[in-house]
Protein backbone atom coordinates (compact mmCIF):
# COMPACT_ATOMS: atom_id res chain seq x y z
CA UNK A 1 90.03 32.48 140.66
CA UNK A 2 89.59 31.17 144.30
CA UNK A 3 91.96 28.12 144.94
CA UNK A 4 89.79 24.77 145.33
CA UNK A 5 90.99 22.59 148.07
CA UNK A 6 90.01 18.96 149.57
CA UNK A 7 89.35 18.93 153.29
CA UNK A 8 87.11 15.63 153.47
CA UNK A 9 87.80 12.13 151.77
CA UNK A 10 85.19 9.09 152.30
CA UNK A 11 84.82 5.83 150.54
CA UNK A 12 82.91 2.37 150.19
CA UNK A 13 85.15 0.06 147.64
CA UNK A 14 86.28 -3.33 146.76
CA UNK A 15 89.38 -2.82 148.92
CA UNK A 16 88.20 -1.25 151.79
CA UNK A 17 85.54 0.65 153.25
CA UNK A 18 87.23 3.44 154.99
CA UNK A 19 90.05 5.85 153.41
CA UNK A 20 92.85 4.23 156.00
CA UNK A 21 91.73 0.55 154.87
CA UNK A 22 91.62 2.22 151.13
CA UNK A 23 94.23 3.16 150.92
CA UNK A 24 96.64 0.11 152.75
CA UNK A 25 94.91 -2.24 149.72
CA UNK A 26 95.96 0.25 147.56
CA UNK A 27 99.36 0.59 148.14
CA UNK A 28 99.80 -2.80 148.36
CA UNK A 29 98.52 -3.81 145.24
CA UNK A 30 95.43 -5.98 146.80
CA UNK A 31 93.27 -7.62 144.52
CA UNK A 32 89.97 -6.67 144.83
CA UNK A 33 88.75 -9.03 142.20
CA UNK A 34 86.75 -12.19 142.39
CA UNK A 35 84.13 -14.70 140.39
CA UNK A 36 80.29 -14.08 141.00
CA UNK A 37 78.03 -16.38 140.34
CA UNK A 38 74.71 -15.55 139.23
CA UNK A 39 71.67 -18.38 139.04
CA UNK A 40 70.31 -18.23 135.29
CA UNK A 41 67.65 -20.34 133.20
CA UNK A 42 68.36 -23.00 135.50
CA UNK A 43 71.88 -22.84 135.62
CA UNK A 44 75.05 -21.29 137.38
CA UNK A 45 76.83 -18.25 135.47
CA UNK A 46 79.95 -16.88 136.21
CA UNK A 47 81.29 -13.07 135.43
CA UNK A 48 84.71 -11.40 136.98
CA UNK A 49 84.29 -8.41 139.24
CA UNK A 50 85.03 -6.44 141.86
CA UNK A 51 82.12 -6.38 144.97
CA UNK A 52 82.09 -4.00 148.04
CA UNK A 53 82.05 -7.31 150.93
CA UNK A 54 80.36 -7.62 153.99
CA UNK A 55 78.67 -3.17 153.20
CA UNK A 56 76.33 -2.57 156.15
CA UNK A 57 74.08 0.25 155.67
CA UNK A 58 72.38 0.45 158.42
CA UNK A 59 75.37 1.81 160.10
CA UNK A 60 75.07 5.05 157.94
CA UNK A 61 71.47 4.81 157.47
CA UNK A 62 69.66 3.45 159.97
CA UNK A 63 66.98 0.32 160.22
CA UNK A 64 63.99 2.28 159.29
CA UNK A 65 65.39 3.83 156.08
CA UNK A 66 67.66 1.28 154.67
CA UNK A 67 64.55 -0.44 152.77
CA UNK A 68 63.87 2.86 150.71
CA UNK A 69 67.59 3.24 149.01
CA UNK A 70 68.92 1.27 146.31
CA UNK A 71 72.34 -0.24 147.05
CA UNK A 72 74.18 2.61 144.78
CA UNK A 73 72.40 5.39 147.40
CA UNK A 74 73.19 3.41 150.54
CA UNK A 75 77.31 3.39 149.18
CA UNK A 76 76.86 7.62 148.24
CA UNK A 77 75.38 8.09 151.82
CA UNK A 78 78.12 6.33 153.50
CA UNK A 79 81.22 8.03 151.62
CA UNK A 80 79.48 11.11 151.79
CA UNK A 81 78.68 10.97 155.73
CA UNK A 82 82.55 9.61 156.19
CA UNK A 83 83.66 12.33 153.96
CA UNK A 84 81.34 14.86 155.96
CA UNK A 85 82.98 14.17 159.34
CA UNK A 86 86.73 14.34 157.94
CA UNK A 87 85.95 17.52 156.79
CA UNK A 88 85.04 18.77 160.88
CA UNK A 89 82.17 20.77 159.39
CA UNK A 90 79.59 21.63 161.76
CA UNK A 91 76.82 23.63 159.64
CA UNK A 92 74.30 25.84 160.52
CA UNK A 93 70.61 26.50 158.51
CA UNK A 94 72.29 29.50 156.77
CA UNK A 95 75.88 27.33 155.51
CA UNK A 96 73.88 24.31 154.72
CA UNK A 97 72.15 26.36 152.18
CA UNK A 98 75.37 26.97 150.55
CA UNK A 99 76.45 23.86 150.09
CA UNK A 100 75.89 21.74 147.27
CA UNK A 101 75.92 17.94 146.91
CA UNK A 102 76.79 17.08 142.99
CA UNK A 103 77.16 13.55 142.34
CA UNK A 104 77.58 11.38 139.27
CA UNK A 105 76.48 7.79 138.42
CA UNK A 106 75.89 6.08 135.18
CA UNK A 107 73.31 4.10 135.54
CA UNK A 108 71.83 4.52 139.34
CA UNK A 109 69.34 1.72 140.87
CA UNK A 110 69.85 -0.75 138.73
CA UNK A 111 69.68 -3.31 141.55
CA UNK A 112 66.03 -1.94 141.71
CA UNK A 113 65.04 -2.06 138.41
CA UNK A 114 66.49 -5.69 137.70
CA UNK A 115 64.54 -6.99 140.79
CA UNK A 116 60.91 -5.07 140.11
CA UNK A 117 61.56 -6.75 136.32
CA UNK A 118 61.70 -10.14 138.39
CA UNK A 119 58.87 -9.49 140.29
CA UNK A 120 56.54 -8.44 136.65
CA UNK A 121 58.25 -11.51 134.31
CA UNK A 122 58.31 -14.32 136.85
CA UNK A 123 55.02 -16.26 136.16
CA UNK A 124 55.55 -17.64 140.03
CA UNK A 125 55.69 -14.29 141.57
CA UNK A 126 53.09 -11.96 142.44
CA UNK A 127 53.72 -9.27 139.92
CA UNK A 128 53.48 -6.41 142.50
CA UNK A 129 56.66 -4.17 142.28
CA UNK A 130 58.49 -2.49 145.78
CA UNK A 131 55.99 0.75 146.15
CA UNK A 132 59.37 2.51 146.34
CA UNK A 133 60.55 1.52 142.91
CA UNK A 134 60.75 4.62 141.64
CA UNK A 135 62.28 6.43 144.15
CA UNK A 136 64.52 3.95 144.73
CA UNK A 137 65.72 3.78 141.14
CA UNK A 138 66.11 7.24 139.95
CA UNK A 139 69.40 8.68 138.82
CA UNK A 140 69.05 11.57 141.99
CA UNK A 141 68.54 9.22 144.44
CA UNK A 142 72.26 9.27 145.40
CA UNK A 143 72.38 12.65 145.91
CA UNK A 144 69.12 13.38 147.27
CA UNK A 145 69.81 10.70 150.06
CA UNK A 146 72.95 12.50 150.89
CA UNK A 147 71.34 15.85 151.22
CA UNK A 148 68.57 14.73 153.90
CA UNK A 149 71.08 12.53 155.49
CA UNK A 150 73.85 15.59 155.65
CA UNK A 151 70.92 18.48 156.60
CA UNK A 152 72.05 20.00 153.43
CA UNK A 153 69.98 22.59 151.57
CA UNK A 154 71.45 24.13 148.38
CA UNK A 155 72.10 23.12 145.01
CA UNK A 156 71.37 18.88 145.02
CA UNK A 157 71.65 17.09 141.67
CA UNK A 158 73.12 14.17 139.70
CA UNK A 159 75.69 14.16 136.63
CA UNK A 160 74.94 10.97 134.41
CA UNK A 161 77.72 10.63 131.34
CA UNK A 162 78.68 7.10 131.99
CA UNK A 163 81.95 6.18 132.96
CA UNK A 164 82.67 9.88 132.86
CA UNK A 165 79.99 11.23 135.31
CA UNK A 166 81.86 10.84 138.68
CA UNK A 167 84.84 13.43 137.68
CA UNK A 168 82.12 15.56 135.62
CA UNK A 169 80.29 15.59 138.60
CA UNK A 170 83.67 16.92 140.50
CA UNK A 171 84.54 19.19 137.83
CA UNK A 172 80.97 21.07 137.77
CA UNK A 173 81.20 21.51 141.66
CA UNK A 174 84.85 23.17 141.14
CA UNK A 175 83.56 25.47 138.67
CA UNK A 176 80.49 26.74 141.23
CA UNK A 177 82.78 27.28 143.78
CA UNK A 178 85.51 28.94 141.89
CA UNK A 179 82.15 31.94 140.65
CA UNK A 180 80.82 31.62 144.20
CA UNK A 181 77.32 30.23 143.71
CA UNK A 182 78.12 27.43 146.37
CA UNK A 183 80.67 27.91 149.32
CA UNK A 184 81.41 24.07 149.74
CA UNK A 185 80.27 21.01 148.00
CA UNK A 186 80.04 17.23 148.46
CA UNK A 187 80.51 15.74 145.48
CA UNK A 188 81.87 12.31 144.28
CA UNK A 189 80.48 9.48 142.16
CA UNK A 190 77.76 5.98 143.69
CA UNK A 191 77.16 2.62 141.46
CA UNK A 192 76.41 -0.39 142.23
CA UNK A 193 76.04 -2.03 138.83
CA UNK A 194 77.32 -6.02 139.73
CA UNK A 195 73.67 -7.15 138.44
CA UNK A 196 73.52 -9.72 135.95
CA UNK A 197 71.18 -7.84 133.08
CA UNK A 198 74.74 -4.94 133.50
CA UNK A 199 77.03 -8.08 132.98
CA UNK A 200 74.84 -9.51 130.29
CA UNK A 201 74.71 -6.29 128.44
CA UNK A 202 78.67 -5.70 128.99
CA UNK A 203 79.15 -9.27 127.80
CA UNK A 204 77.39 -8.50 124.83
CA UNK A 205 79.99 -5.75 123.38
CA UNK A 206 82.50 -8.38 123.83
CA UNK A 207 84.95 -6.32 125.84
CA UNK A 208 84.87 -8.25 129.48
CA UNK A 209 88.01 -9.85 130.42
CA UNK A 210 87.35 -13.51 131.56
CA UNK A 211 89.54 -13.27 134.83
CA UNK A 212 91.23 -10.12 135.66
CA UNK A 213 91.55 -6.40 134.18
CA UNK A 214 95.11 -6.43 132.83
CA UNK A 215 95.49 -2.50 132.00
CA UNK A 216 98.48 -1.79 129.27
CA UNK A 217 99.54 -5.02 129.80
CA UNK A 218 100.13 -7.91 126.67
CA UNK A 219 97.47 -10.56 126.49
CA UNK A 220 95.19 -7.94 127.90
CA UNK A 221 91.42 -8.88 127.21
CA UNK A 222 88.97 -6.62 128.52
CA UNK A 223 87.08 -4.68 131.68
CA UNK A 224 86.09 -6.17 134.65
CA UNK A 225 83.04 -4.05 136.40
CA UNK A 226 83.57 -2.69 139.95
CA UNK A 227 81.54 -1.11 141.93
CA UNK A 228 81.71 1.88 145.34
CA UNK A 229 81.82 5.37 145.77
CA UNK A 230 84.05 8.11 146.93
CA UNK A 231 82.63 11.51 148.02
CA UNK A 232 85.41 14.29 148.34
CA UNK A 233 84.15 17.98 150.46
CA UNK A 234 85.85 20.95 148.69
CA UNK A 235 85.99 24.46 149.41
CA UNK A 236 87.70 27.34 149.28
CA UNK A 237 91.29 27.46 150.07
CA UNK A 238 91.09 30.61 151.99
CA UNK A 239 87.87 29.09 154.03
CA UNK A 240 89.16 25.47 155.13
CA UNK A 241 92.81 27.70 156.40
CA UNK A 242 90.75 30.35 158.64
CA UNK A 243 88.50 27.17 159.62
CA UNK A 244 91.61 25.34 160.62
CA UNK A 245 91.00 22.21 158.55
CA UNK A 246 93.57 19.65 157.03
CA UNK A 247 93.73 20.41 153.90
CA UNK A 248 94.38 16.69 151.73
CA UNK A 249 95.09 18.38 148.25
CA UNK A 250 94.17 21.15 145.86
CA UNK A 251 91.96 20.50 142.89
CA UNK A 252 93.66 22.90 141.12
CA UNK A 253 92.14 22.05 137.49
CA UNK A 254 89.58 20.34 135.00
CA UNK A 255 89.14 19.75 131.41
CA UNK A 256 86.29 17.96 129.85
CA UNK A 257 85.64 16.92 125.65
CA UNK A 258 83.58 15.14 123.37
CA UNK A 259 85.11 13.44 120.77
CA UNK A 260 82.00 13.81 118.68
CA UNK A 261 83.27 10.49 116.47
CA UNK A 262 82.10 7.42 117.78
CA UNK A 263 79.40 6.14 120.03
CA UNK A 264 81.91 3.42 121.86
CA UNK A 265 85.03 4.05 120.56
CA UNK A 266 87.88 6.77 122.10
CA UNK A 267 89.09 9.11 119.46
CA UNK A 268 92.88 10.29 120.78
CA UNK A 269 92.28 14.01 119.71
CA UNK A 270 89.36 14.08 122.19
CA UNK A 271 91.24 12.50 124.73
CA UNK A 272 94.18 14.46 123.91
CA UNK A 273 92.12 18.08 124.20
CA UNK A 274 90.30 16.74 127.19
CA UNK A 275 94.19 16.45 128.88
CA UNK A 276 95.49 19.73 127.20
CA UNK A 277 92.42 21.75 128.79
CA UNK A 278 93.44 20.13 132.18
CA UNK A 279 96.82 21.51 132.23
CA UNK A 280 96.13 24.66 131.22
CA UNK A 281 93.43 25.21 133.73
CA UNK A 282 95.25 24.10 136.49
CA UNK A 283 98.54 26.26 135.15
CA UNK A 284 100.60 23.38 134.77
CA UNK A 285 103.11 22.51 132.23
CA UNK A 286 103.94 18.58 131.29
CA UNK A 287 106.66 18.57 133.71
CA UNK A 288 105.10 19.46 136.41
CA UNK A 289 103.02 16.37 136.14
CA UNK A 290 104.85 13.45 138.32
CA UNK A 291 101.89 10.92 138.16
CA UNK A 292 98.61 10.28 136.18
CA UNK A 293 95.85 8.25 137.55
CA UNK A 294 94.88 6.27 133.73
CA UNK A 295 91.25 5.35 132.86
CA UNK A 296 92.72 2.28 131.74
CA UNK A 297 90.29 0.01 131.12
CA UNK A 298 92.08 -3.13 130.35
CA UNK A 299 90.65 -3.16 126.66
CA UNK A 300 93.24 -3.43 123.80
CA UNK A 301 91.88 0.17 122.05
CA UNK A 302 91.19 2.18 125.08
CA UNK A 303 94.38 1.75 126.37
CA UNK A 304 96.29 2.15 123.30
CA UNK A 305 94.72 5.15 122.54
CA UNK A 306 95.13 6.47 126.00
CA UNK A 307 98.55 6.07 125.45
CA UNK A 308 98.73 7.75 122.60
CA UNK A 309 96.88 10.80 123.79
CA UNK A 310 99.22 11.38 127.02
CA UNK A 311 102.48 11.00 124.68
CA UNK A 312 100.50 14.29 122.75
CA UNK A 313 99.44 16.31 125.60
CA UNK A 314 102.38 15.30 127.57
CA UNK A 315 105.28 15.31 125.13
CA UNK A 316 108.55 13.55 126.35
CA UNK A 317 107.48 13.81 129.84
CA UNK A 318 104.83 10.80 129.42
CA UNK A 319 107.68 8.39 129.26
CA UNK A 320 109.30 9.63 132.43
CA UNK A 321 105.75 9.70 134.82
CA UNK A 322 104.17 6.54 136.32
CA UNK A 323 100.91 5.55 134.89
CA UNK A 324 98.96 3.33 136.62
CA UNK A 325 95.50 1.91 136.15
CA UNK A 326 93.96 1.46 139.66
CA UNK A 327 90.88 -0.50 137.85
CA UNK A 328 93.50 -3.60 137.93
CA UNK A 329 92.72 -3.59 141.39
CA UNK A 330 88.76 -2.35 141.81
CA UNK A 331 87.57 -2.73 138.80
CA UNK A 332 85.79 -0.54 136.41
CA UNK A 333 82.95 0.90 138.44
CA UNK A 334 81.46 2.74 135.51
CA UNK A 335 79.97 6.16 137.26
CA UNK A 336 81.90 6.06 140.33
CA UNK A 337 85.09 4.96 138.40
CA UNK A 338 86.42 8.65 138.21
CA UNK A 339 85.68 9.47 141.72
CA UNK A 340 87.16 6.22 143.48
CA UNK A 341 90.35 6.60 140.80
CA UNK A 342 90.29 10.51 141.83
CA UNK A 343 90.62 9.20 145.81
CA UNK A 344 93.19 6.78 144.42
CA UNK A 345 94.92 10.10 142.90
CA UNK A 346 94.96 12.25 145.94
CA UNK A 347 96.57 9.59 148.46
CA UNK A 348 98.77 9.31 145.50
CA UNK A 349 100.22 13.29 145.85
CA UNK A 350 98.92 13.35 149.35
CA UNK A 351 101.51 10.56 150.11
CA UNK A 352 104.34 10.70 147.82
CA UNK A 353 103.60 7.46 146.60
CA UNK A 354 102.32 5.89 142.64
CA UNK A 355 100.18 2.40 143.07
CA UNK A 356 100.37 -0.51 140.84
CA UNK A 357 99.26 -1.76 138.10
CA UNK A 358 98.25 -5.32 139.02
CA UNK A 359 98.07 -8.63 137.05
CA UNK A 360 100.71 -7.28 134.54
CA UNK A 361 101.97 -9.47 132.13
CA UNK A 362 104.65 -7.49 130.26
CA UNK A 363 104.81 -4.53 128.15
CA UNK A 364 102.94 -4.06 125.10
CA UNK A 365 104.33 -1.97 122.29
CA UNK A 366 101.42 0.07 121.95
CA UNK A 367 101.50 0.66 125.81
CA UNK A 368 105.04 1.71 126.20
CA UNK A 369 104.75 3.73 129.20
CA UNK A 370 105.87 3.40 133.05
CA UNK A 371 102.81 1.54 134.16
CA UNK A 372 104.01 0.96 137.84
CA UNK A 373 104.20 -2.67 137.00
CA UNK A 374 102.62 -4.98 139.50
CA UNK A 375 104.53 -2.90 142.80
CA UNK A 376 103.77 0.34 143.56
CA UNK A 377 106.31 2.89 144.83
CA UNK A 378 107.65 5.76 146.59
CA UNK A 379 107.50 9.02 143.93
CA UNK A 380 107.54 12.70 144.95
CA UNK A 381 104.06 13.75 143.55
CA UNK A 382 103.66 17.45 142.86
CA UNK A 383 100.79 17.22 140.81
CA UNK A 384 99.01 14.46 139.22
CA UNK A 385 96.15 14.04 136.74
CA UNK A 386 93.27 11.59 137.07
CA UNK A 387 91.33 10.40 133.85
CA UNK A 388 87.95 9.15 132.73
CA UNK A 389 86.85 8.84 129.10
CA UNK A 390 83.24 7.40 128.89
CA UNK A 391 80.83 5.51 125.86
CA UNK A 392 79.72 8.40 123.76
CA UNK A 393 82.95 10.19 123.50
CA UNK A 394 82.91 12.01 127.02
CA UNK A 395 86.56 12.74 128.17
CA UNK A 396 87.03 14.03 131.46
CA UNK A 397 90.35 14.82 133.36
CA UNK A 398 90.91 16.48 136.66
CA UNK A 399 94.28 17.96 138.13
CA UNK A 400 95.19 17.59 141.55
CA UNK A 401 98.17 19.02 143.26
CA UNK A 402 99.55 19.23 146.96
CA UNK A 403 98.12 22.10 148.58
């Protein structure tokens, strides 16, 4: 099969809003969390999370247009249109055609659908609803937006598997390049889910942290919701080197499960296959994995389990490789988790260098691995795998090496 290579990186996040700014916050362990205050029944509610500041879309989108987009398709049309010109593609009618823009997101305009409930339920309002609602709120809004902006023709759609969708997303565009039904792809994962019905409903499983996401850490107690996105171009190898483009990394594999158990909780044999499939797709072996980009979630059983499940597919050498959860930092951005943790994962090879885990405690017996407490570091990074596992026992995993 064709080798799969990165040649454009964009991003809109809680720590930056360019890949440069990205990745400095990254590195050095910024927090990217805050309180948010929400006005309800009368009074002033508080929730942790993790907010894109000071996002202007009209830079990406223009005045005109900005109105019809929900704020999850204004942050996929900015990644994708700073991902775009990294790549130095210049398509004509006949490329564009060939190129397809695959995008995940869990739950899309929710920003629009909370705000056009308002508009019906509030006896004070008028109870007319944007006349854009629905095109505003739709799952493919994302990726349609990024088509018209981008001129792009071929294959346009939108992977939604929760928490799992932005590296299913990736993973389906490898697979169509690798048979040749697409010659390049933008693909990545949008949300912009820091609404208060999202935090309501998350608050009502009773797995949101009260301050910060504490992944594998003791005294850890729960998420904290994030949002961005990160848009990646791939293409052939043998196209972006007769092209002359810099080439950032090589998604060399992917492996995807269900677990097939549990609505919302992780089963470690689906994680554990979802790991296994990675490696062998990819044509690695444990030790050639010198980093891995956790879901970790900051919950007491997803991260145990998680743990458990890279001591099985990894053996011995899951004690040796850092592990860090980049969610202490950004949050857990549910759709576009995967794809801001996979941009997270190929600065980490790109770079040589394993981020933190932030707001660490101390170790947790059940979490006994090299978490990159608190300080990130220099690490030669061969190959490293990124993971999401998502509510309905979706487990994806993506392997990314230096090209």
């Amino acid at each position: 099969m064709p080798a799969i290579v990165i040649t454009g990186l964009g991003i809109v996040s809680p720590l930056g809003q360019s890949v440069a700014d990205f990745q400095t916050a990254l590195f050095a362990g910024q927090n990217g969390i805050t309180m948010l205050s929400f006005p309800y029944r009368g009074k002033e509610v508080l929730f942790p999370g993790a907010p894109v500041k000071d996002f202007d879309p009209v830079r990406y989108i223009g005045t005109k247009r900005v109105s019809l987009l929900d704020r999850f398709a204004q942050f996929a049309v900015a990644a994708a249109s700073q991902a775009y010109a990294d790549s130095g593609l210049a398509l004509g009618a006949a490329e564009a055609m060939r190129t397809g823009t695959i995008i995940g997101t869990g739950v899309g305009g929710i920003s629009t659908l909370e705000e056009s409930y308002g508009r019906l339920f509030d006896p004070e309002s008028s109870g007319r609803v944007h006349p854009f609602t629905v095109p505003r709120f739709m799952p493919n809004a994302g990726a349609s937006h990024i088509s018209m902006a981008l001129g792009l023709t071929g294959p346009s759609f939108t992977v939604a598997s929760a928490c799992a969708s932005g590296l299913h997303a990736m993973g389906t565009a490898l697979h169509m390049l690798r048979t040749g039904f697409i010659d390049r792809a933008i693909t990545g994962g949008a949300e912009a889910c820091l609404t208060l019905g999202t935090l309501k409903g998350w608050e009502g499983l009773r797995v949101m942290a009260p301050d910060f996401c504490r992944p594998f850490s003791v005294h850890r107690a729960g998420l904290v919701l994030g949002e961005g996105a990160a848009m990646f171009v791939l293409e052939r190898e043998e196209d972006a080197r007769a092209r002359g483009a810099r080439i950032h990394a090589r998604l060399a594999g992917f492996g995807m499960s269900s677990d097939g158990k549990d609505l919302t909780s992780p089963d470690v044999e689906g994680v554990t296959r979802a790991l296994t499939l990675a490696l062998e797709d990819a044509e690695l072996s444990p030790n050639d994995i010198d980093y891995v980009n956790a879901h970790g979630t900051g919950t007491r059983i997803n991260d145990a389990t998680e743990t458990a499940a890279l001591k099985k597919a990894l053996g011995p050498r899951a004690l040796a490789v850092p592990v860090s959860s980049s969610k202490s930092m950004f949050g857990h951005a549910l759709g576009a988790a995967g794809a801001l943790e996979m941009m997270a994962s190929v600065l980490a090879v790109r770079e040589d260098f394993a981020p933190p885990t932030i707001h660490y405690l101390g170790s947790d017996p059940e979490c006994d691995l090299d978490v990159v407490p608190n300080t990130g570091r220099r690490h030669v990074i061969r190959a490293a795998l990124n993971n999401a596992f998502a509510f309905g026992g979706m487990n994806a995993v993506i392997a990314v090496t230096k090209a």
